[in-house]
N, C-alpha and C. Protein backbone atom coordinates (compact mmCIF):
# COMPACT_ATOMS: atom_id res chain seq x y z
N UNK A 1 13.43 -19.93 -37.58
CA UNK A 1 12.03 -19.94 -37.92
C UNK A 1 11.22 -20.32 -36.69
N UNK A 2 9.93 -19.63 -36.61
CA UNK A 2 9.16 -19.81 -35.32
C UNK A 2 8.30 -20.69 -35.64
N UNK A 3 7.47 -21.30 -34.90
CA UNK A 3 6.68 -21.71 -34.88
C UNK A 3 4.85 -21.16 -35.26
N UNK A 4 3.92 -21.09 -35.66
CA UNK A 4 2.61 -20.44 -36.21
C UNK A 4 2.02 -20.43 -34.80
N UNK A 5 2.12 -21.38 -33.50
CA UNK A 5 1.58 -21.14 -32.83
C UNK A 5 2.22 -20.49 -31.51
N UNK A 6 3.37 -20.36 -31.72
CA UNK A 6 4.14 -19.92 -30.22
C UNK A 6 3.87 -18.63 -30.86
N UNK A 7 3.64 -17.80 -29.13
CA UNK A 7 3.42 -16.33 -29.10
C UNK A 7 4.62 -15.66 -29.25
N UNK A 8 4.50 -14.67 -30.03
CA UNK A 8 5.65 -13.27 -29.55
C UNK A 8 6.15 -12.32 -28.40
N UNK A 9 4.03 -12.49 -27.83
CA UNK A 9 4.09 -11.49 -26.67
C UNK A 9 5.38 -11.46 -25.72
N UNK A 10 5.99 -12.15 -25.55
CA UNK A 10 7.19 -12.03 -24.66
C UNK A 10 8.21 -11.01 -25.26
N UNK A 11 8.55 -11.21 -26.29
CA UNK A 11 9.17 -9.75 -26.89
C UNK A 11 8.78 -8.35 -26.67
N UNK A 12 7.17 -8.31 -27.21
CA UNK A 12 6.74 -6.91 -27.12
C UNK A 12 6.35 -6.85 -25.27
N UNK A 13 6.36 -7.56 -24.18
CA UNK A 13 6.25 -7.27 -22.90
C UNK A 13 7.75 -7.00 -22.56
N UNK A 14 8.53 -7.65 -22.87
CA UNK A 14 10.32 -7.07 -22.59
C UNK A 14 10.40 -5.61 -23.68
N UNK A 15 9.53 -5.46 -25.02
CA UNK A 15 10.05 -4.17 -25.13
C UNK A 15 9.64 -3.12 -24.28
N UNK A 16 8.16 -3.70 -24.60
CA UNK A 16 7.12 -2.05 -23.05
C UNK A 16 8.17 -2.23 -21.80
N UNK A 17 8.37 -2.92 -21.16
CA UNK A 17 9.12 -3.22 -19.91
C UNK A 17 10.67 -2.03 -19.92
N UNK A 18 10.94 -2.23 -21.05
CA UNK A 18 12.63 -1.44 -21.64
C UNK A 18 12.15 0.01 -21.48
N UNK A 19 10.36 0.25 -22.39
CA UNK A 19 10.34 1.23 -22.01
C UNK A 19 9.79 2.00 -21.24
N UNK A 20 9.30 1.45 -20.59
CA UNK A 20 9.22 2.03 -19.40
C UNK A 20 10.02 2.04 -18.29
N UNK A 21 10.94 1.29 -18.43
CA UNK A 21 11.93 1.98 -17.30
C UNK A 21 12.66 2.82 -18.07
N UNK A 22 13.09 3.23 -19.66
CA UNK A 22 13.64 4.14 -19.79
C UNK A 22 12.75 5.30 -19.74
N UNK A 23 11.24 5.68 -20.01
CA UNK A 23 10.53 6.45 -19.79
C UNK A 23 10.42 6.92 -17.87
N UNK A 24 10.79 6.32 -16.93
CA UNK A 24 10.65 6.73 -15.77
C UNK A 24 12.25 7.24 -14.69
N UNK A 25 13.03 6.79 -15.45
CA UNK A 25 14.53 7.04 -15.51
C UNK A 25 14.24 8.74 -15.91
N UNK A 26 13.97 9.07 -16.90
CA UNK A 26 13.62 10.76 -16.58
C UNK A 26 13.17 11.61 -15.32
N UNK A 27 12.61 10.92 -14.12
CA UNK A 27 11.76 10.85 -13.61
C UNK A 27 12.66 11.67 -11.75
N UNK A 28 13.96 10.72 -12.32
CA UNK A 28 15.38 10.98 -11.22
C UNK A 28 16.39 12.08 -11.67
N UNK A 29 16.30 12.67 -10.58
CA UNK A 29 17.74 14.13 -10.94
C UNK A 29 18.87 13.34 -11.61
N UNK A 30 19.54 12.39 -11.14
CA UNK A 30 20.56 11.61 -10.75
C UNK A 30 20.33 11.09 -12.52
N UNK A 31 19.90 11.04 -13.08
CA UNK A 31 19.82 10.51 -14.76
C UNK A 31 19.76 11.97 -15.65
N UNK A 32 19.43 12.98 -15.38
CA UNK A 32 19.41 14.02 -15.80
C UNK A 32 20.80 14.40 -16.77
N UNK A 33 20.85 14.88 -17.46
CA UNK A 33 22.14 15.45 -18.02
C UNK A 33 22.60 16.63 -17.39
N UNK A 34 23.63 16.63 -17.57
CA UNK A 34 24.87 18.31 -16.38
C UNK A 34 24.04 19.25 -16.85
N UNK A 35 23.36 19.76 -18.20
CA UNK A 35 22.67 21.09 -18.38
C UNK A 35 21.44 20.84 -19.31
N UNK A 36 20.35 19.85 -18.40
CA UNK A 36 19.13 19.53 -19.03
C UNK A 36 18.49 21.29 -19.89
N UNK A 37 18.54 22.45 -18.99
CA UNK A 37 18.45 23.45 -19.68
C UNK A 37 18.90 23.83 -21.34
N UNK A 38 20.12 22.90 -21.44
CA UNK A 38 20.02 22.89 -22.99
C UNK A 38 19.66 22.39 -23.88
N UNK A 39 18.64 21.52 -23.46
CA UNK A 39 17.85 21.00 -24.83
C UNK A 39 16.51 21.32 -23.53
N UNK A 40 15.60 22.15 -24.01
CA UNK A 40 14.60 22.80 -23.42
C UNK A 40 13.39 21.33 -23.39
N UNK A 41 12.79 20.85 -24.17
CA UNK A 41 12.26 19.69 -24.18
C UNK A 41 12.64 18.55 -23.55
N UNK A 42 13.65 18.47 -22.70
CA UNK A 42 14.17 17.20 -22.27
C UNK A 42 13.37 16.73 -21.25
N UNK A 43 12.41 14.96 -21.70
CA UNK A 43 11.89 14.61 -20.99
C UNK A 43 10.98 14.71 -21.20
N UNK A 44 9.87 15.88 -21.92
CA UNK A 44 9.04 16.03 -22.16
C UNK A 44 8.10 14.31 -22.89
N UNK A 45 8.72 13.91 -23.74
CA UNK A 45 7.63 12.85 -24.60
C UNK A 45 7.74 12.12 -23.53
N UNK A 46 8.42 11.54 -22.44
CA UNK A 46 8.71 10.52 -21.88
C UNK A 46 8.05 10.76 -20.50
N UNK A 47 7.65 11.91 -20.29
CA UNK A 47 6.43 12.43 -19.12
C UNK A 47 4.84 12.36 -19.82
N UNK A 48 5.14 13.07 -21.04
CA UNK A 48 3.91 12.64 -21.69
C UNK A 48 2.97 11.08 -21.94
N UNK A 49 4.55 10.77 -22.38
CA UNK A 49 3.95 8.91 -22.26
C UNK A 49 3.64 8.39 -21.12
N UNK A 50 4.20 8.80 -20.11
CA UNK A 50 3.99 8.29 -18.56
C UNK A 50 2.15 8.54 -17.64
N UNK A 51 2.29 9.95 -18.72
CA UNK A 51 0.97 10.71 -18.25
C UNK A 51 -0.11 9.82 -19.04
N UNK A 52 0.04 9.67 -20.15
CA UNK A 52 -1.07 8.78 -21.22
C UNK A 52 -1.50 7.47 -20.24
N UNK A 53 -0.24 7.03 -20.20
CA UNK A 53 -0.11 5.71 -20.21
C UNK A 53 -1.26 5.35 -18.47
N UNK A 54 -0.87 6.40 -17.46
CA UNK A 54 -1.61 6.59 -16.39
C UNK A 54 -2.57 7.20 -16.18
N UNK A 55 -3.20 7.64 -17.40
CA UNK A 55 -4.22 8.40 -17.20
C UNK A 55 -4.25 9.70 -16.69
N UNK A 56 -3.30 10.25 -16.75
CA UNK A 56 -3.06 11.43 -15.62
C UNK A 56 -3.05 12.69 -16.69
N UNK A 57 -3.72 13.80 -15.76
CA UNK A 57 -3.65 14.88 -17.00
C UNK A 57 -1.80 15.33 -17.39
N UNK A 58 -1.96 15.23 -19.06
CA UNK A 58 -0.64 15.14 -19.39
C UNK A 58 0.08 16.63 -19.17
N UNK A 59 -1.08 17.89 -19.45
CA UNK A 59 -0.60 19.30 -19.52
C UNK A 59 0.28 19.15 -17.93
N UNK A 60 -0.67 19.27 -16.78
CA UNK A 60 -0.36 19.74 -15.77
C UNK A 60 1.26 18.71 -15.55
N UNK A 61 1.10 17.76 -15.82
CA UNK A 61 2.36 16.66 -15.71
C UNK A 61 3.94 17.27 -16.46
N UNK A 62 3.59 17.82 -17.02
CA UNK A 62 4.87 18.55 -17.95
C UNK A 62 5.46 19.65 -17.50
N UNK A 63 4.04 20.64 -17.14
CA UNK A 63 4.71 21.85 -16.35
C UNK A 63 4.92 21.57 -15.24
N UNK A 64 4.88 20.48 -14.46
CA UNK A 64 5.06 20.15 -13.20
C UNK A 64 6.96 19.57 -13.53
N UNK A 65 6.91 18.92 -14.38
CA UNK A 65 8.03 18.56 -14.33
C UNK A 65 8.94 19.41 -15.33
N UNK A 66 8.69 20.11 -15.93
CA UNK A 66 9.78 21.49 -15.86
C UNK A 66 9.92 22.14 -14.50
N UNK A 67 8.77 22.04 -14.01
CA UNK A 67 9.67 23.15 -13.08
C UNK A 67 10.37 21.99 -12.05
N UNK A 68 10.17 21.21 -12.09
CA UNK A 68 10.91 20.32 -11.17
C UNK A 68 12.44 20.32 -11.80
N UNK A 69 12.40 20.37 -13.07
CA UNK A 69 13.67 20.18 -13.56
C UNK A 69 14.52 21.27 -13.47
N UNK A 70 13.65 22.09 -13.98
CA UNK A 70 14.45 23.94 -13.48
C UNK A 70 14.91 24.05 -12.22
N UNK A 71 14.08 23.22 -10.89
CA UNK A 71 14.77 23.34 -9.57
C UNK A 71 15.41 22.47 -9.44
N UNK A 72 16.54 22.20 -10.27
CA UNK A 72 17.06 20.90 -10.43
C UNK A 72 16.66 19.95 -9.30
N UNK A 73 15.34 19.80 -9.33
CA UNK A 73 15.48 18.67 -8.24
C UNK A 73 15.45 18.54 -6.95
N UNK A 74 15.19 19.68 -6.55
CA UNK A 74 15.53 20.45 -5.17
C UNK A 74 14.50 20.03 -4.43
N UNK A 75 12.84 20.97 -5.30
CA UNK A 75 11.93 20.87 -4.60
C UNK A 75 11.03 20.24 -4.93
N UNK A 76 9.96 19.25 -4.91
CA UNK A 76 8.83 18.30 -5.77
C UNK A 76 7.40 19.08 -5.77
N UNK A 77 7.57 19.21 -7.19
CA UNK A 77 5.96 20.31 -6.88
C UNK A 77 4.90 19.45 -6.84
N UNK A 78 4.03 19.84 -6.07
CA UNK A 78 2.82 19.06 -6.31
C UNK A 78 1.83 18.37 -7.42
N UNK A 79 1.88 19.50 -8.23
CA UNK A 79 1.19 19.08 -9.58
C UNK A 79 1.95 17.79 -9.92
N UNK A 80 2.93 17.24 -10.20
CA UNK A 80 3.26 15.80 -10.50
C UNK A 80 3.38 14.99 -9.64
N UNK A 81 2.68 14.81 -8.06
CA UNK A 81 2.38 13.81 -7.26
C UNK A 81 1.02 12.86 -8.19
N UNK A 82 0.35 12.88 -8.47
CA UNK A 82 -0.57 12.60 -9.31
C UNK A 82 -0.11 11.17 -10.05
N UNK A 83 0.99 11.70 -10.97
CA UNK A 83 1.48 10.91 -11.69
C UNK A 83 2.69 10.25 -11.45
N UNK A 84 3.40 10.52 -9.96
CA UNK A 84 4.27 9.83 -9.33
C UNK A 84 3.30 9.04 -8.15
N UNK A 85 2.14 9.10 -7.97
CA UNK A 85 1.53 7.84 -7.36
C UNK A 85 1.01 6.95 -8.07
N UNK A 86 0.58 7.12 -9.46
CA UNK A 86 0.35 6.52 -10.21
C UNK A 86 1.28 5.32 -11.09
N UNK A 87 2.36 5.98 -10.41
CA UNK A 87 3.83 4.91 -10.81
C UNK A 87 3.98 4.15 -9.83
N UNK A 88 3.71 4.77 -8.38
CA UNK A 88 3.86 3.78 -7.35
C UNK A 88 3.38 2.65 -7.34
N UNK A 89 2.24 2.64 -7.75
CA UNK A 89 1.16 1.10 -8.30
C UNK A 89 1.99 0.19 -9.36
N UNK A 90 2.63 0.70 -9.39
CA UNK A 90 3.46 0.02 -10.47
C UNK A 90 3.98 -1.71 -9.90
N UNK A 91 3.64 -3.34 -9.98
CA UNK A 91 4.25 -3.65 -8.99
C UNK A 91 5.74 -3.92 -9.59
N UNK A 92 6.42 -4.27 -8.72
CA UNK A 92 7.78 -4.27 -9.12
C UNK A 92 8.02 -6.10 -10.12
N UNK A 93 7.08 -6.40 -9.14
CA UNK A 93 7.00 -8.11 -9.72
C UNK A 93 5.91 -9.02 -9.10
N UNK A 94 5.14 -9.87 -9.48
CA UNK A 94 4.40 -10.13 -9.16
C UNK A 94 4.37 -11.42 -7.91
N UNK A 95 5.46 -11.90 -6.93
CA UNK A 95 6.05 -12.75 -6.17
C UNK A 95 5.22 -11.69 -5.23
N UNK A 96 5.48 -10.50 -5.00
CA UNK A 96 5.23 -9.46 -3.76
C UNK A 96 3.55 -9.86 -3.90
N UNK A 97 3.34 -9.39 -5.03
CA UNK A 97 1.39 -9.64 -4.86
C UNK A 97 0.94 -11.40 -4.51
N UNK A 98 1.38 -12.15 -4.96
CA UNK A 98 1.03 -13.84 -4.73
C UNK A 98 1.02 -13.71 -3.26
N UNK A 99 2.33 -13.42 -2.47
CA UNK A 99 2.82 -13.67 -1.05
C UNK A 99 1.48 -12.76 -0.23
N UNK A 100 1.38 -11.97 -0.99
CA UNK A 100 0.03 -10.94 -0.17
C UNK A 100 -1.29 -11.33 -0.08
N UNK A 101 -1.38 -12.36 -1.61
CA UNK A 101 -2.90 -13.15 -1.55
C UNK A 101 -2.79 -14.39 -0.74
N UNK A 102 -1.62 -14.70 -0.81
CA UNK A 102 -1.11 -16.43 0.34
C UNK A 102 -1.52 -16.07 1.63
N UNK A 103 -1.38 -14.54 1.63
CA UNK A 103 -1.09 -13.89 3.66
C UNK A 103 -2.57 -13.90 3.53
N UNK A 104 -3.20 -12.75 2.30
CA UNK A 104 -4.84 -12.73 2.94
C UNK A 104 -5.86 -14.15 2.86
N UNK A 105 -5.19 -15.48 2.46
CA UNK A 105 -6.01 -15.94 2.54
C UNK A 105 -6.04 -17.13 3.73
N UNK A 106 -4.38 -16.76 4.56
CA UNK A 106 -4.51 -17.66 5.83
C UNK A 106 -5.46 -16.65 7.02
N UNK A 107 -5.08 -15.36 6.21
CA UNK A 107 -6.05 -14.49 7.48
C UNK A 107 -8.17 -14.81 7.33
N UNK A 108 -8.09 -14.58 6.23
CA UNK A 108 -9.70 -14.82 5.84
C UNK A 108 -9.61 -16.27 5.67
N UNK A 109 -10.35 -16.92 6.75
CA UNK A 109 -11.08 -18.13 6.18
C UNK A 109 -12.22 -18.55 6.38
N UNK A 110 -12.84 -19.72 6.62
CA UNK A 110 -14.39 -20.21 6.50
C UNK A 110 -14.33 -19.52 7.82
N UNK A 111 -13.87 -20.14 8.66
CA UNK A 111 -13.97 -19.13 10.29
C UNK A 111 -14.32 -18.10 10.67
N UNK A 112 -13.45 -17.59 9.76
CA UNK A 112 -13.15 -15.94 9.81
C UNK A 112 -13.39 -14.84 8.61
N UNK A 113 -14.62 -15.39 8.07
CA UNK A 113 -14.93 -14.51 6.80
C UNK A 113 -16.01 -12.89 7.07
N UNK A 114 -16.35 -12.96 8.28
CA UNK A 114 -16.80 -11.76 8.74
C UNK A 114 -16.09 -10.66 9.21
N UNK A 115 -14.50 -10.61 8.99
CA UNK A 115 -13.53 -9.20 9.41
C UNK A 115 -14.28 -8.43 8.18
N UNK A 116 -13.66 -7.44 8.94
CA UNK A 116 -14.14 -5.85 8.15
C UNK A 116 -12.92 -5.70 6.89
N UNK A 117 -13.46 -5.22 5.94
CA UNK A 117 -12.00 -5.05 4.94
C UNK A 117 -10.80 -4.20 5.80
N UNK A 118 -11.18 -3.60 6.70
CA UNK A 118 -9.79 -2.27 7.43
C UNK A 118 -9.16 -3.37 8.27
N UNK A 119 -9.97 -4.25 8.88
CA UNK A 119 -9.81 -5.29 10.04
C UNK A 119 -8.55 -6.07 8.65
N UNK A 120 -8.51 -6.58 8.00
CA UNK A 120 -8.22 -7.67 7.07
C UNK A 120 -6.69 -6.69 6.82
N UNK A 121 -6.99 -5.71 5.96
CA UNK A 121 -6.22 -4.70 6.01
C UNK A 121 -4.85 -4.33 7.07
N UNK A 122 -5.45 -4.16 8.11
CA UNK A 122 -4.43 -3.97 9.36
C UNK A 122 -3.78 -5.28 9.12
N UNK A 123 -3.97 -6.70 9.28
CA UNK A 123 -3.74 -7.57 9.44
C UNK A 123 -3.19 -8.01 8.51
N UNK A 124 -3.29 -7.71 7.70
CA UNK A 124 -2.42 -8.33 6.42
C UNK A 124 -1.17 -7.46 6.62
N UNK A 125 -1.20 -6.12 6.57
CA UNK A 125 -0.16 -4.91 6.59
C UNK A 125 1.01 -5.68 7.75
N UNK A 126 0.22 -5.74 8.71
CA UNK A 126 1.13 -6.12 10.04
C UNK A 126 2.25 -7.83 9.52
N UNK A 127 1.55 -8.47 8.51
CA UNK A 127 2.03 -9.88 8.64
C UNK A 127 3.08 -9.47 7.41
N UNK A 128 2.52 -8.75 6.24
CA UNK A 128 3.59 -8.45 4.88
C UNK A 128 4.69 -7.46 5.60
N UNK A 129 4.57 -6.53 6.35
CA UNK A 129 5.56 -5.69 6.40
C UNK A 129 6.11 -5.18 7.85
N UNK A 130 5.23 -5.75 9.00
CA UNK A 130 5.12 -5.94 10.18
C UNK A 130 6.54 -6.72 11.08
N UNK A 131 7.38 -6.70 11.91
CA UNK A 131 9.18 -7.28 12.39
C UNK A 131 8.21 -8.70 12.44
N UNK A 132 9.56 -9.64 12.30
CA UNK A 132 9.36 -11.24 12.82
C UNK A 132 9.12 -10.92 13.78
N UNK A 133 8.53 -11.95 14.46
CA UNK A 133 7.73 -12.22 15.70
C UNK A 133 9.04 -12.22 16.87
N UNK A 134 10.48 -12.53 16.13
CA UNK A 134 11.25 -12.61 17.27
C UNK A 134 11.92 -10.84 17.60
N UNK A 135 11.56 -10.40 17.02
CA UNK A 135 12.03 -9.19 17.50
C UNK A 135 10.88 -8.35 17.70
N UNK A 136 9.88 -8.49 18.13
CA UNK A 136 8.77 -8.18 18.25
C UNK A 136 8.91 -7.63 19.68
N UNK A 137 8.32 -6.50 20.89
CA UNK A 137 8.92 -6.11 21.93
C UNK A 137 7.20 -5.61 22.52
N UNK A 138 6.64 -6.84 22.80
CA UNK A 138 4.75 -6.40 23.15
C UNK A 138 5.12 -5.52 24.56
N UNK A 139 5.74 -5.16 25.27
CA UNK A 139 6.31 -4.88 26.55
C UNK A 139 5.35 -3.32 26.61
N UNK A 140 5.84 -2.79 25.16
CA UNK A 140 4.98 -1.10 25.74
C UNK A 140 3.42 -1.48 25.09
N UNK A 141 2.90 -2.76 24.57
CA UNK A 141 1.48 -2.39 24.31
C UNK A 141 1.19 -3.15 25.32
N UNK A 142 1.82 -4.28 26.32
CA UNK A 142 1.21 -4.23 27.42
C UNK A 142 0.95 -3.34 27.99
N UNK A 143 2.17 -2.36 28.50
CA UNK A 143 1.51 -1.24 29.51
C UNK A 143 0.46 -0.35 28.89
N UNK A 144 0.40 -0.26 27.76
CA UNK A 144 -0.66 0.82 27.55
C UNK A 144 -1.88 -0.26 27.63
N UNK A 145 -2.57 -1.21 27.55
CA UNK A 145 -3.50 -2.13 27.53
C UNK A 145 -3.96 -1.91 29.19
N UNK A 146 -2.53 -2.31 29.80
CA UNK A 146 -2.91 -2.04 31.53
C UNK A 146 -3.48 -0.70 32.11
N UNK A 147 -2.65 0.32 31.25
CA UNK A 147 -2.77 2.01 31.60
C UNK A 147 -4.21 2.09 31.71
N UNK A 148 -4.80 1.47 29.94
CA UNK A 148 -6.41 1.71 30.07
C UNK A 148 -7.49 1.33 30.85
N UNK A 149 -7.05 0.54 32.29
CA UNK A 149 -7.81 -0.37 32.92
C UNK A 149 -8.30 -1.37 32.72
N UNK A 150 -7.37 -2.12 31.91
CA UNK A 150 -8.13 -3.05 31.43
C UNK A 150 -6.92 -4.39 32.07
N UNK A 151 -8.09 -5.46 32.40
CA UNK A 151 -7.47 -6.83 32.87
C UNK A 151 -6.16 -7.04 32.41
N UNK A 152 -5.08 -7.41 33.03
CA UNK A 152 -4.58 -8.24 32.75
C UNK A 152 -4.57 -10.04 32.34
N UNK A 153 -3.81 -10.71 31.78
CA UNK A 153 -4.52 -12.25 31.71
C UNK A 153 -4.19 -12.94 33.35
N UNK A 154 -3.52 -12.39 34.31
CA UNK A 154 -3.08 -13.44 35.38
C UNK A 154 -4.21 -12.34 36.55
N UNK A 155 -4.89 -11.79 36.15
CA UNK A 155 -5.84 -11.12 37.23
C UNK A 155 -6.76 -12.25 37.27
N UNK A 156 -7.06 -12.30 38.61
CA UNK A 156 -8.13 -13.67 38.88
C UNK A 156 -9.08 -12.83 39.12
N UNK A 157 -9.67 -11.60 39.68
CA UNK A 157 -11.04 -10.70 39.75
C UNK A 157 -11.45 -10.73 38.37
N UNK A 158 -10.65 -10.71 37.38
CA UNK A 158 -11.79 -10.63 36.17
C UNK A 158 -12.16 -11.97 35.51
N UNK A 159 -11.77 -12.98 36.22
CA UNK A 159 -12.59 -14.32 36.52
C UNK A 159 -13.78 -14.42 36.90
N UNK A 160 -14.17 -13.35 38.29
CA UNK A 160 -15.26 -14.24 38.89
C UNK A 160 -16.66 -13.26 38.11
N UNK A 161 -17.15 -14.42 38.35
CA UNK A 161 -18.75 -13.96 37.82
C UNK A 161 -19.46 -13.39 38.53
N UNK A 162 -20.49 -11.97 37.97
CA UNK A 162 -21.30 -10.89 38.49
C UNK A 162 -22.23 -11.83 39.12
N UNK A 163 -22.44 -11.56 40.33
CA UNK A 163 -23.13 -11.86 41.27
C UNK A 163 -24.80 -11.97 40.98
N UNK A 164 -24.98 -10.57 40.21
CA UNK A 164 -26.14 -10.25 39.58
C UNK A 164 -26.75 -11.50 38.86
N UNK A 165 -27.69 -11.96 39.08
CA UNK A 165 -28.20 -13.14 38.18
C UNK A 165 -28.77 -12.66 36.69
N UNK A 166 -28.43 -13.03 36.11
CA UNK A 166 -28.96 -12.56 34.25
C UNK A 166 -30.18 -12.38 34.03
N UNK A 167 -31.21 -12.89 34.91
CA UNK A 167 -32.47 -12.39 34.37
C UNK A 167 -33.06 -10.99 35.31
N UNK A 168 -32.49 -10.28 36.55
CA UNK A 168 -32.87 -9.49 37.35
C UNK A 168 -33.06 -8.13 36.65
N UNK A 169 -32.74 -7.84 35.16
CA UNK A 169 -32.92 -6.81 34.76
C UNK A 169 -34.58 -6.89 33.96
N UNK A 170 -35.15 -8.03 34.04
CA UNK A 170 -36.08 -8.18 33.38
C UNK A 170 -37.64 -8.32 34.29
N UNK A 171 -37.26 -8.34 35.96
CA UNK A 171 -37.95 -8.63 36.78
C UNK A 171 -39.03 -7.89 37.21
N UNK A 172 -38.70 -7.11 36.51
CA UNK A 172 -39.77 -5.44 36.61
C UNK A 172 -40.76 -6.11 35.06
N UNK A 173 -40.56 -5.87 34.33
CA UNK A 173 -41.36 -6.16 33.41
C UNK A 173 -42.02 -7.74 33.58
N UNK A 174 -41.66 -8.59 34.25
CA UNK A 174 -42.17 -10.03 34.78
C UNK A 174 -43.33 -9.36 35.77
N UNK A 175 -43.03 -8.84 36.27
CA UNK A 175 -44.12 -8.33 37.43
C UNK A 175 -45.59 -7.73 37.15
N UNK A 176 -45.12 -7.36 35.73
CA UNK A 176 -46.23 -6.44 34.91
C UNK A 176 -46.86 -7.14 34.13
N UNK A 177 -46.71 -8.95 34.09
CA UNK A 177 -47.59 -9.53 33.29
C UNK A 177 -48.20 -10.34 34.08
């Protein structure tokens, strides 16, 4: 006997969970049966549900995946990229997303709250999926940094200061008042 106030939801999230990986298990040659051709429908409700469930148009999703199935697998037609990126969002578990908000939020801080979202972006990408720092090999983005003419850090010329005094661009218009 349960309790009136403990939830169930944990059941019905382990059943959706069951089915949807048995609904996307259709999805692989490699689960297919030796002659899916003999039961002509095979797969069908379980693309359909996939399509509902993602919003994705369900027609084009079906004939996409007949004919995927007819080529056993061979070739991926386009018409069901749609609804195979729409699975990709899928996360696998939610440890991957926490570790990604932990990363964006040592990158964004009071300091540093003016990066660009692409800026934040790069930077997050580089820290979640980017080599440890020890196998890291900066050797060819030095030379291309140098290639472009640009300073090195042990150049002492791009130390010294323009000779030019800071206000000499303004000395013409001083003259005119």
């Amino acid at each position: 006997m349960q309790s009136s106030h403990v939830s169930t939801s944990s059941n019905t999230d382990a059943d959706r969970y069951r089915t949807l990986i048995s609904q996307l298990k259709v999805l692989c040659p490699d689960n297919w049966p030796d002659e899916p051709a003999a039961s002509p429908l095979y797969g069908d409700d379980d693309v359909t549900a996939l399509a509902q469930r993602f919003n994705v148009d369900v027609r084009q999703s079906i004939r996409a995946f007949r004919e995927y199935l007819d080529n056993g697998g061979k070739r991926f037609p386009e018409e069901l990229k749609p609804l195979m990126t729409a699975i990709d969002t899928v996360p696998v578990c939610t440890a991957e997303c926490e570790r990604g908000f932990s990363q964006m939020n040592l990158i964004l801080t009071r300091a540093r709250n003016s990066l660009s979202v692409s800026t934040v972006s790069n930077l997050l990408f580089g820290k979640l999926v980017g080599p440890p720092l020890g196998s890291f090999k900066p050797s060819r983005y030095v030379q291309s940094w140098l290639a472009k003419g640009r300073h090195a850090a042990s150049d002492k010329n791009s130390k010294i200061k323009s000779k030019q005094s800071p206000d000499s661009e303004y000395r013409q218009v001083w003259q005119l008042l």
